[in-house]
PDB file of N, CA and C in Angstrom:
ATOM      1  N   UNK A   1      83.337 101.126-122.688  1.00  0.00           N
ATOM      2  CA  UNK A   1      84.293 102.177-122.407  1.00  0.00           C
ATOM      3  C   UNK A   1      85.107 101.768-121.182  1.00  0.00           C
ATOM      4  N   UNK A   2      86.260 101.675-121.211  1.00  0.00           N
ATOM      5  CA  UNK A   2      87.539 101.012-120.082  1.00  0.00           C
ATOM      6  C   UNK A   2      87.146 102.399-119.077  1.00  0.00           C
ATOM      7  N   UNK A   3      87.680 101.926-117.740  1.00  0.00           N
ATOM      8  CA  UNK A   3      87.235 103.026-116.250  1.00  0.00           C
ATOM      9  C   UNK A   3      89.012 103.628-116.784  1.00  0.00           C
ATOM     10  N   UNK A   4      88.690 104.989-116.860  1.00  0.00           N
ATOM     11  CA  UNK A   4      90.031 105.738-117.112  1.00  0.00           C
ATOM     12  C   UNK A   4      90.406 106.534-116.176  1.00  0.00           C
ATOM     13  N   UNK A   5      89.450 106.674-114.853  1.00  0.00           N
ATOM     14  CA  UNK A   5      89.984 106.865-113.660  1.00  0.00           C
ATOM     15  C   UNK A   5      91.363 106.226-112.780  1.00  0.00           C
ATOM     16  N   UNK A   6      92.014 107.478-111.765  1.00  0.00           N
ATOM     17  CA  UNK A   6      92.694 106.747-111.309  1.00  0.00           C
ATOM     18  C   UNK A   6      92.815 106.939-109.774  1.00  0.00           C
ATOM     19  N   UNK A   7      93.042 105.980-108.719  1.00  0.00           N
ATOM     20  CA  UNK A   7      92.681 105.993-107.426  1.00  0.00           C
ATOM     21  C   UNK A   7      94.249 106.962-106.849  1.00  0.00           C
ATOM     22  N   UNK A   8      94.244 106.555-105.687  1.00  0.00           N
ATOM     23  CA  UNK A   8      95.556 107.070-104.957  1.00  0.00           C
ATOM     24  C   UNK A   8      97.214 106.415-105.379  1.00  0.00           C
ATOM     25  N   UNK A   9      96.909 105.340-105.423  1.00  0.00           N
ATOM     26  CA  UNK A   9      98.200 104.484-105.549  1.00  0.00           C
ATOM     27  C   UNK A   9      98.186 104.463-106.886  1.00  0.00           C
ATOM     28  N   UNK A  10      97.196 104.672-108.005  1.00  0.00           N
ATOM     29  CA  UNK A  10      97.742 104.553-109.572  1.00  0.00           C
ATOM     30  C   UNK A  10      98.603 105.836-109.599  1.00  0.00           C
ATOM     31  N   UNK A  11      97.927 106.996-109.258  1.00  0.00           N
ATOM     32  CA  UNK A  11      98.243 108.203-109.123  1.00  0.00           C
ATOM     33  C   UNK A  11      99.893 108.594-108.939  1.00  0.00           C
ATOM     34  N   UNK A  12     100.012 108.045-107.410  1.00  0.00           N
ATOM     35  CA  UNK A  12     101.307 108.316-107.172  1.00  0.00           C
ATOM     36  C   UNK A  12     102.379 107.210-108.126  1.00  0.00           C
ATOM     37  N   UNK A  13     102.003 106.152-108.765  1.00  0.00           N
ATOM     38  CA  UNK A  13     103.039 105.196-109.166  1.00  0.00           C
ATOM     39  C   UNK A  13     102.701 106.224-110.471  1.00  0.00           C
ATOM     40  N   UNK A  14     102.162 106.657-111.301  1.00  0.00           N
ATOM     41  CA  UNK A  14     102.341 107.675-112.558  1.00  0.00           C
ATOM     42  C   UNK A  14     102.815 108.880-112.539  1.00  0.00           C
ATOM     43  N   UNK A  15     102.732 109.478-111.010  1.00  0.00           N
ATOM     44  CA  UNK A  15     103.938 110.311-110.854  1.00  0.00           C
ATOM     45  C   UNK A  15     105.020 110.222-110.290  1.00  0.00           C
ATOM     46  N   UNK A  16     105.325 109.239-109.943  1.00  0.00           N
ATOM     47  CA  UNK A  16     106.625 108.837-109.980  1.00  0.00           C
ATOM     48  C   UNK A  16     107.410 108.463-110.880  1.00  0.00           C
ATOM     49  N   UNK A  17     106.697 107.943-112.071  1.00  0.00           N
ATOM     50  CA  UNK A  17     107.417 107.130-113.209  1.00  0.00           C
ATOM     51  C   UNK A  17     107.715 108.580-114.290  1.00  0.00           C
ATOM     52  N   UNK A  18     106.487 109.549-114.133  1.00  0.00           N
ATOM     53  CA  UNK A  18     107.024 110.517-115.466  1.00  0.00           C
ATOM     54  C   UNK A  18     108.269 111.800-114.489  1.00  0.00           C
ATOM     55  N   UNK A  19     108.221 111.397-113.091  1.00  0.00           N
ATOM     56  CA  UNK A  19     109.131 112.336-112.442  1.00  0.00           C
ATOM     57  C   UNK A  19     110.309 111.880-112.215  1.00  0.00           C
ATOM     58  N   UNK A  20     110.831 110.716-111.817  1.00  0.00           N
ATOM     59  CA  UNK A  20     111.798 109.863-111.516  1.00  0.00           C
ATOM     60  C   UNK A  20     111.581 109.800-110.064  1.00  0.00           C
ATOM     61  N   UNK A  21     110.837 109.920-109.485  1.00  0.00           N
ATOM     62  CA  UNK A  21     111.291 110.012-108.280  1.00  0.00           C
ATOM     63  C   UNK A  21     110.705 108.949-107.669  1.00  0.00           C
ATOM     64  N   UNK A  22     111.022 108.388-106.018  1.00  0.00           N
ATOM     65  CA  UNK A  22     110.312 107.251-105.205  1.00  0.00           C
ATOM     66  C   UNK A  22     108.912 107.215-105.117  1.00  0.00           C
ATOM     67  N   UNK A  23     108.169 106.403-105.529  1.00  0.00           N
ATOM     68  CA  UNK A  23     106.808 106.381-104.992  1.00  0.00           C
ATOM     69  C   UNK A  23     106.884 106.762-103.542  1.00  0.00           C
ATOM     70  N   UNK A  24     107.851 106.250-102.671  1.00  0.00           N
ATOM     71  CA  UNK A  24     107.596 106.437-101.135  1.00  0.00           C
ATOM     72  C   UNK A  24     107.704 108.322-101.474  1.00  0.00           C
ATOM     73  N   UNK A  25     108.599 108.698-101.967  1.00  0.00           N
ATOM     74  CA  UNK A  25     108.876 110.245-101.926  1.00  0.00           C
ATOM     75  C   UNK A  25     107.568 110.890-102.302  1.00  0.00           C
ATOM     76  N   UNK A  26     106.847 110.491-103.703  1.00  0.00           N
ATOM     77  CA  UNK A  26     105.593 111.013-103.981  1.00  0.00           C
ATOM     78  C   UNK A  26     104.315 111.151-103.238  1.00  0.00           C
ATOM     79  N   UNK A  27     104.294 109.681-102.665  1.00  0.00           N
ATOM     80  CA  UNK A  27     103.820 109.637-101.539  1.00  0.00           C
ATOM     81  C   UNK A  27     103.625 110.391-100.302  1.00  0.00           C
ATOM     82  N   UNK A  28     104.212 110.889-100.000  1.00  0.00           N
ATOM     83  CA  UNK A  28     104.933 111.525 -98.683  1.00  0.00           C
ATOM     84  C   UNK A  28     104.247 113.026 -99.227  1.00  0.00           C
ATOM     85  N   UNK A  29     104.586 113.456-100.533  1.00  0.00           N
ATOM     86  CA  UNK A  29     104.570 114.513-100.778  1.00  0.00           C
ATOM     87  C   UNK A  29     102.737 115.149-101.008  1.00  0.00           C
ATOM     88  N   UNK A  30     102.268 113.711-102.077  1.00  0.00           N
ATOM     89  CA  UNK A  30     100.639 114.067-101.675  1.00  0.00           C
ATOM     90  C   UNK A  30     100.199 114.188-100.513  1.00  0.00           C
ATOM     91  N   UNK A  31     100.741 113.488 -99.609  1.00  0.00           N
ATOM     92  CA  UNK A  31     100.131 113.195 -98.434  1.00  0.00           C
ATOM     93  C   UNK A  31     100.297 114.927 -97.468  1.00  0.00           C
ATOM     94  N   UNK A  32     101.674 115.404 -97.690  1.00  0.00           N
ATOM     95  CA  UNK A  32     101.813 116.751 -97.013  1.00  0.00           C
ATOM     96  C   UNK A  32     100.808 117.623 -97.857  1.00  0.00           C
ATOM     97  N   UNK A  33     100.728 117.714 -98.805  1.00  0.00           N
ATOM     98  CA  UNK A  33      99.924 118.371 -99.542  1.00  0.00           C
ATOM     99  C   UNK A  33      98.335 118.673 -99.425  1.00  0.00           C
ATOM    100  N   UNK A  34      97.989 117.155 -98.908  1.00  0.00           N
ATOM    101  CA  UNK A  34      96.048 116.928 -98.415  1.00  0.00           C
ATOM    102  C   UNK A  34      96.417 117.399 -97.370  1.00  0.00           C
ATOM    103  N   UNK A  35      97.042 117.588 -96.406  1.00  0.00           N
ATOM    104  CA  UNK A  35      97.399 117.645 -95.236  1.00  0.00           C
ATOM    105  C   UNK A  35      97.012 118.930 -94.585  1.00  0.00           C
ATOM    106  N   UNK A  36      98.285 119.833 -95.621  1.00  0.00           N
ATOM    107  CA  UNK A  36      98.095 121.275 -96.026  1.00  0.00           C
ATOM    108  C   UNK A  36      96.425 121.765 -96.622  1.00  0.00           C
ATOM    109  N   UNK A  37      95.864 121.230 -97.024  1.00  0.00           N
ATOM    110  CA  UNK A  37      94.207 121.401 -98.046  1.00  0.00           C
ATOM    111  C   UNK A  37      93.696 121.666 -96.936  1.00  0.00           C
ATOM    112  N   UNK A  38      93.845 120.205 -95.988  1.00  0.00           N
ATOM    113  CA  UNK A  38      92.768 120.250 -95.295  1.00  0.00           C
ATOM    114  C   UNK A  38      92.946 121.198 -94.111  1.00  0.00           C
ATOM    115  N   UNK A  39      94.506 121.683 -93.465  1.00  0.00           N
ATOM    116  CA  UNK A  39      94.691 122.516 -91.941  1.00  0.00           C
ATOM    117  C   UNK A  39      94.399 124.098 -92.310  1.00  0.00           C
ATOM    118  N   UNK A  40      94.643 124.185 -94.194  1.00  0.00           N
ATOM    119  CA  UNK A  40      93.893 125.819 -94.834  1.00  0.00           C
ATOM    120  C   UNK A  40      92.498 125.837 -94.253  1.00  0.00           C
ATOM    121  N   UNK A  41      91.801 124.699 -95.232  1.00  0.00           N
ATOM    122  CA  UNK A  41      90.296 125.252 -95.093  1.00  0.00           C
ATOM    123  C   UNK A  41      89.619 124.691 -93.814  1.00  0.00           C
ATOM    124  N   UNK A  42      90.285 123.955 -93.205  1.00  0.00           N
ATOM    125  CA  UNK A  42      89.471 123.936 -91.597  1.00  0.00           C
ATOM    126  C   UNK A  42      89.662 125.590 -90.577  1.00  0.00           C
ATOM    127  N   UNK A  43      90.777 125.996 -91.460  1.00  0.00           N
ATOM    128  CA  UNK A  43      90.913 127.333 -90.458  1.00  0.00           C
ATOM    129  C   UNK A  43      90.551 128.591 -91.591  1.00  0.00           C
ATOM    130  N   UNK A  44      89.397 128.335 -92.583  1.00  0.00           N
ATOM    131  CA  UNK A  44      88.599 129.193 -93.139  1.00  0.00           C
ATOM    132  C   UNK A  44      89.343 129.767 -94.583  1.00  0.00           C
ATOM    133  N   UNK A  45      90.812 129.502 -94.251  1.00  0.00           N
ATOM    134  CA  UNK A  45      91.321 129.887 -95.797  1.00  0.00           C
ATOM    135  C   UNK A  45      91.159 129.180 -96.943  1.00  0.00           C
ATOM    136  N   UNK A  46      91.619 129.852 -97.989  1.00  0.00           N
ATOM    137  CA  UNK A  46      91.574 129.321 -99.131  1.00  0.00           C
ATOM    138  C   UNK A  46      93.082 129.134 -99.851  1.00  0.00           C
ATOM    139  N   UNK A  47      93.195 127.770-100.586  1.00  0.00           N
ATOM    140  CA  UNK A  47      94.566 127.448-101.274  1.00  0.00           C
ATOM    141  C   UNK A  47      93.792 127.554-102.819  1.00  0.00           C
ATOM    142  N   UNK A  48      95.017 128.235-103.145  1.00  0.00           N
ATOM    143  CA  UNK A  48      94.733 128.423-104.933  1.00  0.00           C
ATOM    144  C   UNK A  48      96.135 128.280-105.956  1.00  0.00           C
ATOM    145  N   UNK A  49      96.210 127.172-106.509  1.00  0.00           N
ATOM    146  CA  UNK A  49      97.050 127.381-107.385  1.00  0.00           C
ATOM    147  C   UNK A  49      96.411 127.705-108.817  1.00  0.00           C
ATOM    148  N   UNK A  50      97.323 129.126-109.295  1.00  0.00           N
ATOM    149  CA  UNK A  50      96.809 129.299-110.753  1.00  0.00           C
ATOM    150  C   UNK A  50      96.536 128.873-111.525  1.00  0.00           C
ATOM    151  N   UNK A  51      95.649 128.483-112.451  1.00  0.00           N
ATOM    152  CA  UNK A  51      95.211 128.057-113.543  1.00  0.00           C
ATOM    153  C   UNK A  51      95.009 126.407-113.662  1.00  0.00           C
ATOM    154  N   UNK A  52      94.946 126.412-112.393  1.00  0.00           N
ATOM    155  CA  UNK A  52      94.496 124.428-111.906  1.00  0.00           C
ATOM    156  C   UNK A  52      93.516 124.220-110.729  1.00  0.00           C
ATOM    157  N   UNK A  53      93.331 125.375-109.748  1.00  0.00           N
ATOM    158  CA  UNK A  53      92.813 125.000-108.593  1.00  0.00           C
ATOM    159  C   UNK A  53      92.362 125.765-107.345  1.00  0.00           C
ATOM    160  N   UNK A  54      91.500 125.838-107.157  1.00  0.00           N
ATOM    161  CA  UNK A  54      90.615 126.573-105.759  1.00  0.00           C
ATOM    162  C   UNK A  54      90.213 126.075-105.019  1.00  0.00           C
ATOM    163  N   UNK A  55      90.542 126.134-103.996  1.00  0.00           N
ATOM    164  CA  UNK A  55      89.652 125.277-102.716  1.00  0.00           C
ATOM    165  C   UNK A  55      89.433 125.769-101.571  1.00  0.00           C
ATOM    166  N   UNK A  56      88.008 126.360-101.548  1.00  0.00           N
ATOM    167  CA  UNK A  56      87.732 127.056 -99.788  1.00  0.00           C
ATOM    168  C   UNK A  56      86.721 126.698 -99.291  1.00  0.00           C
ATOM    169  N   UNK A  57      86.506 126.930 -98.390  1.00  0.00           N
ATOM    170  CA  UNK A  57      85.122 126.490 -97.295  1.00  0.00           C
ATOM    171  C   UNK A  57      84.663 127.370 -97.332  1.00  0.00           C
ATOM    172  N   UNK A  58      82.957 127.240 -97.433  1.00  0.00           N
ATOM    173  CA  UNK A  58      81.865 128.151 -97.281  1.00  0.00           C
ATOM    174  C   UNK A  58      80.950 127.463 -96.709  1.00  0.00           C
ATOM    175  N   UNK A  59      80.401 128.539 -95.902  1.00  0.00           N
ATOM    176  CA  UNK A  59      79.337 128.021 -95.024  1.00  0.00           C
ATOM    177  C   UNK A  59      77.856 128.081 -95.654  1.00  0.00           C
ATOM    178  N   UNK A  60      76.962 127.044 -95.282  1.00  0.00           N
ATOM    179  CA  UNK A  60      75.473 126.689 -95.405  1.00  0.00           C
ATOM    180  C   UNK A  60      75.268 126.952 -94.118  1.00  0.00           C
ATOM    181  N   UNK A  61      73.720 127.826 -94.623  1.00  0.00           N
ATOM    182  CA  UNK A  61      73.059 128.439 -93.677  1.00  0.00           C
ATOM    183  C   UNK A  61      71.385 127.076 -93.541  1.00  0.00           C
ATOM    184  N   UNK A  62      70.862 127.443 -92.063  1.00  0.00           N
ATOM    185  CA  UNK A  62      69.983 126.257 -91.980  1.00  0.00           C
ATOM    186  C   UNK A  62      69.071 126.466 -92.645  1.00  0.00           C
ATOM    187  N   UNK A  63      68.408 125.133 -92.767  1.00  0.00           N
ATOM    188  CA  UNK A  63      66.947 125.451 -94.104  1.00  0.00           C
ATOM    189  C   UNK A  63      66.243 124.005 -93.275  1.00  0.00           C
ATOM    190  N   UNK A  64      65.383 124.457 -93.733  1.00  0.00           N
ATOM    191  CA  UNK A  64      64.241 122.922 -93.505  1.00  0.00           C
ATOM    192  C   UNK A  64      64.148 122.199 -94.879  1.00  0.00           C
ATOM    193  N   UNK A  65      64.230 120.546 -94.877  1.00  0.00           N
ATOM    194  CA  UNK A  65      64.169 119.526 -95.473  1.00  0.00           C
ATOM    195  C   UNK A  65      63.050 118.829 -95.309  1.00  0.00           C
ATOM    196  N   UNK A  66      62.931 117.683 -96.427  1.00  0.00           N
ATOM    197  CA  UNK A  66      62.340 116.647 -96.148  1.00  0.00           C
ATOM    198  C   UNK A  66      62.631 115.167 -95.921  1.00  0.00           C
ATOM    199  N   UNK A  67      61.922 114.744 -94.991  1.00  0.00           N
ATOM    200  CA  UNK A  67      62.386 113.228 -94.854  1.00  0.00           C
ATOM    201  C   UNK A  67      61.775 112.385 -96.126  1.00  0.00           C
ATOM    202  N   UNK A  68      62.457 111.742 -96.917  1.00  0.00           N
ATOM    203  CA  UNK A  68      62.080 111.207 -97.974  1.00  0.00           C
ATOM    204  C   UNK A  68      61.404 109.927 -97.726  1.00  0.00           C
ATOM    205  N   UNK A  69      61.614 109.311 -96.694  1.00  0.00           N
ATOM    206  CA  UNK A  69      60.688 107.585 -96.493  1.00  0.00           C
ATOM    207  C   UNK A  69      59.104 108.703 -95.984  1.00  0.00           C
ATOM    208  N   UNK A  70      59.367 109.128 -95.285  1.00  0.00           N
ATOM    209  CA  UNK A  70      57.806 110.028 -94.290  1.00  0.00           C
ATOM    210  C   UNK A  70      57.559 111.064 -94.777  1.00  0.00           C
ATOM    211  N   UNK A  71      58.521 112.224 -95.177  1.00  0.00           N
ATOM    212  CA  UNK A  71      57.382 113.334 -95.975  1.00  0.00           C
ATOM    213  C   UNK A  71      58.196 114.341 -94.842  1.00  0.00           C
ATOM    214  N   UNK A  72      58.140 114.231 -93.509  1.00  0.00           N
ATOM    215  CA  UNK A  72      58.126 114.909 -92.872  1.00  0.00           C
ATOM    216  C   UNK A  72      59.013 115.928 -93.174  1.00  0.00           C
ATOM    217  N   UNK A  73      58.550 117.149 -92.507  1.00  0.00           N
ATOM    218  CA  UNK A  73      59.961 118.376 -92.657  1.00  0.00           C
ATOM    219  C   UNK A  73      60.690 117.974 -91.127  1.00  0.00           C
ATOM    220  N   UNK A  74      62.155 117.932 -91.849  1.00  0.00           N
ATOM    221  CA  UNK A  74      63.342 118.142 -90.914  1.00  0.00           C
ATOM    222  C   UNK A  74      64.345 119.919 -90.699  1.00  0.00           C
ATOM    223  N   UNK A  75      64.362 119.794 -89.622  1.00  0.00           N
ATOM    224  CA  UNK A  75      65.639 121.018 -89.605  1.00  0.00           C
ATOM    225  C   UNK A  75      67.207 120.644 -90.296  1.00  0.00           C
ATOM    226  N   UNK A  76      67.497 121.167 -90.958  1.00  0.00           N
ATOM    227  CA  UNK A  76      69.355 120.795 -91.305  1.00  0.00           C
ATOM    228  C   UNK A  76      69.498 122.350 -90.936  1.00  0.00           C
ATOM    229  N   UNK A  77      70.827 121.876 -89.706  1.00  0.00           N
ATOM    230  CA  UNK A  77      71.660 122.856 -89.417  1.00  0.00           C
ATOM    231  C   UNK A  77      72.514 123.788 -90.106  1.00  0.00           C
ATOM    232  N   UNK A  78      73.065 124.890 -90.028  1.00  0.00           N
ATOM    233  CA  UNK A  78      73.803 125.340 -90.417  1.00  0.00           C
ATOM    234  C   UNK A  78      75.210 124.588 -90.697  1.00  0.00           C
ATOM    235  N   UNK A  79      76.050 124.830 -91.432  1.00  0.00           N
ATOM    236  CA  UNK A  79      77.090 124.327 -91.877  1.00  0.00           C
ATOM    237  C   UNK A  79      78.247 124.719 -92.777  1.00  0.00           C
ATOM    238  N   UNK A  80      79.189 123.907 -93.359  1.00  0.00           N
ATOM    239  CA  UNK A  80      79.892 124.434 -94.175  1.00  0.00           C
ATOM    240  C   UNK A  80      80.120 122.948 -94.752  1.00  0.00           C
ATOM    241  N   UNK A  81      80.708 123.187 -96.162  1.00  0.00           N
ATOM    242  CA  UNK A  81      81.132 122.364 -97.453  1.00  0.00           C
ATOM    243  C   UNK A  81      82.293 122.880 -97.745  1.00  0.00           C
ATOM    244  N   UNK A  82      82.909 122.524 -98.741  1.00  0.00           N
ATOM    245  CA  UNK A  82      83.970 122.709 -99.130  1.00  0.00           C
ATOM    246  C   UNK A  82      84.158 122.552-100.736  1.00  0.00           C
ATOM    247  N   UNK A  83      84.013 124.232-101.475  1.00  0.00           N
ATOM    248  CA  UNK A  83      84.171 124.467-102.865  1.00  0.00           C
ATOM    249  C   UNK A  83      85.197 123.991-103.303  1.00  0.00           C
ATOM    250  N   UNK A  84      84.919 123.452-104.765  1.00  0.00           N
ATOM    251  CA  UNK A  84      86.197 123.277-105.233  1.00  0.00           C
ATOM    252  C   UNK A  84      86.130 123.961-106.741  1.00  0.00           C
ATOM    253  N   UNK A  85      87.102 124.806-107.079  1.00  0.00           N
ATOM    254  CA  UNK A  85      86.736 125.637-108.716  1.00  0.00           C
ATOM    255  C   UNK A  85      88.093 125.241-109.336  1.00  0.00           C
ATOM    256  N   UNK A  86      87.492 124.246-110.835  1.00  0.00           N
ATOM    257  CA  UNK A  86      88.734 124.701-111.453  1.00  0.00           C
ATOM    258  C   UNK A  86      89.249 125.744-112.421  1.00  0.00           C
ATOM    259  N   UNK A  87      90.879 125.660-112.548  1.00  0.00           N
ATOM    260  CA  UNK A  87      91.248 126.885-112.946  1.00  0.00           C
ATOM    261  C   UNK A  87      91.499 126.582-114.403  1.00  0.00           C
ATOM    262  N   UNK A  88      91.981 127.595-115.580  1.00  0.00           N
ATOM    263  CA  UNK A  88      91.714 127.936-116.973  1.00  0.00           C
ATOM    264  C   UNK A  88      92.560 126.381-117.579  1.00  0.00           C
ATOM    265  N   UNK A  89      93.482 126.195-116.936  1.00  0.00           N
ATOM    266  CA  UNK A  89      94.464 125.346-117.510  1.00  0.00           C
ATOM    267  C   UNK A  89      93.291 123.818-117.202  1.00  0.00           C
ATOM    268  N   UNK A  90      93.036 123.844-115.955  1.00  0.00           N
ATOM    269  CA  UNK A  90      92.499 122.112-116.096  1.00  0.00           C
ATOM    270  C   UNK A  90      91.142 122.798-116.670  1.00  0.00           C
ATOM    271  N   UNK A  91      90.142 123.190-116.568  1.00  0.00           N
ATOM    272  CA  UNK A  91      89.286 123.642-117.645  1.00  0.00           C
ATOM    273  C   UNK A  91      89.159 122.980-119.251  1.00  0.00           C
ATOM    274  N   UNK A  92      90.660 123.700-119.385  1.00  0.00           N
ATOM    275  CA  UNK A  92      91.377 123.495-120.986  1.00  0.00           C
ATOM    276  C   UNK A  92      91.518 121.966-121.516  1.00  0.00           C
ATOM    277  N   UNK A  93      92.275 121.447-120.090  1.00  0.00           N
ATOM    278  CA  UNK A  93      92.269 120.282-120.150  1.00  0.00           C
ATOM    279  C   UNK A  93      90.792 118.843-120.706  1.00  0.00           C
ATOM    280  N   UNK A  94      89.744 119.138-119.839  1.00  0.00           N
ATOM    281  CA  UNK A  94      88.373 118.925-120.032  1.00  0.00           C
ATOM    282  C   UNK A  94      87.905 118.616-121.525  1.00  0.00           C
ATOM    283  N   UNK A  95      88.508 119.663-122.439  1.00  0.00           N
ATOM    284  CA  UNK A  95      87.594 119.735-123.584  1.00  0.00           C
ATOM    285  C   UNK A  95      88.022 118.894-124.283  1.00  0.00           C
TER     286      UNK A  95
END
């Protein structure tokens, strides 16, 4: 089975080619875009575009672990991650 993934730079050169526009322009434009992702959910909000995309931060509360070479229980701190839900359209897409 061929890897049908695609990294950053396949990405932007395939949207550039079905948009017309500069890779440097596309470029520029993902880049404001992660930019935007990331200055939302570091300051607790959430970005949602309809029927493609959710993305917010939620916090983990502390729990005790284990050290897997020793056994031992560890503390893990409290924290936060960062959800990601998709919406009906990429869903759709999937099947």
């Amino acid at each position: 089975m061929a890897d049908k993934s695609l990294n950053k730079t396949e990405l932007v050169a395939k949207v550039a080619a079905d948009s017309g526009q500069s890779q440097a322009a596309v470029d520029g434009v993902l880049n404001a875009f992660f930019a935007a992702l990331a200055e939302t959910v570091a300051a607790d909000g959430k970005v949602t575009i309809p029927g493609w995309l959710g993305v917010e931060r939620t916090a983990t509360a502390a729990r005790t672990g284990r050290n897997p070479q020793t056994g031992a229980e560890i503390a893990i701190a409290a924290g936060h991650r960062v959800k990601l839900t998709a919406g009906s359209k990429l869903k759709a897409a999937a099947k």
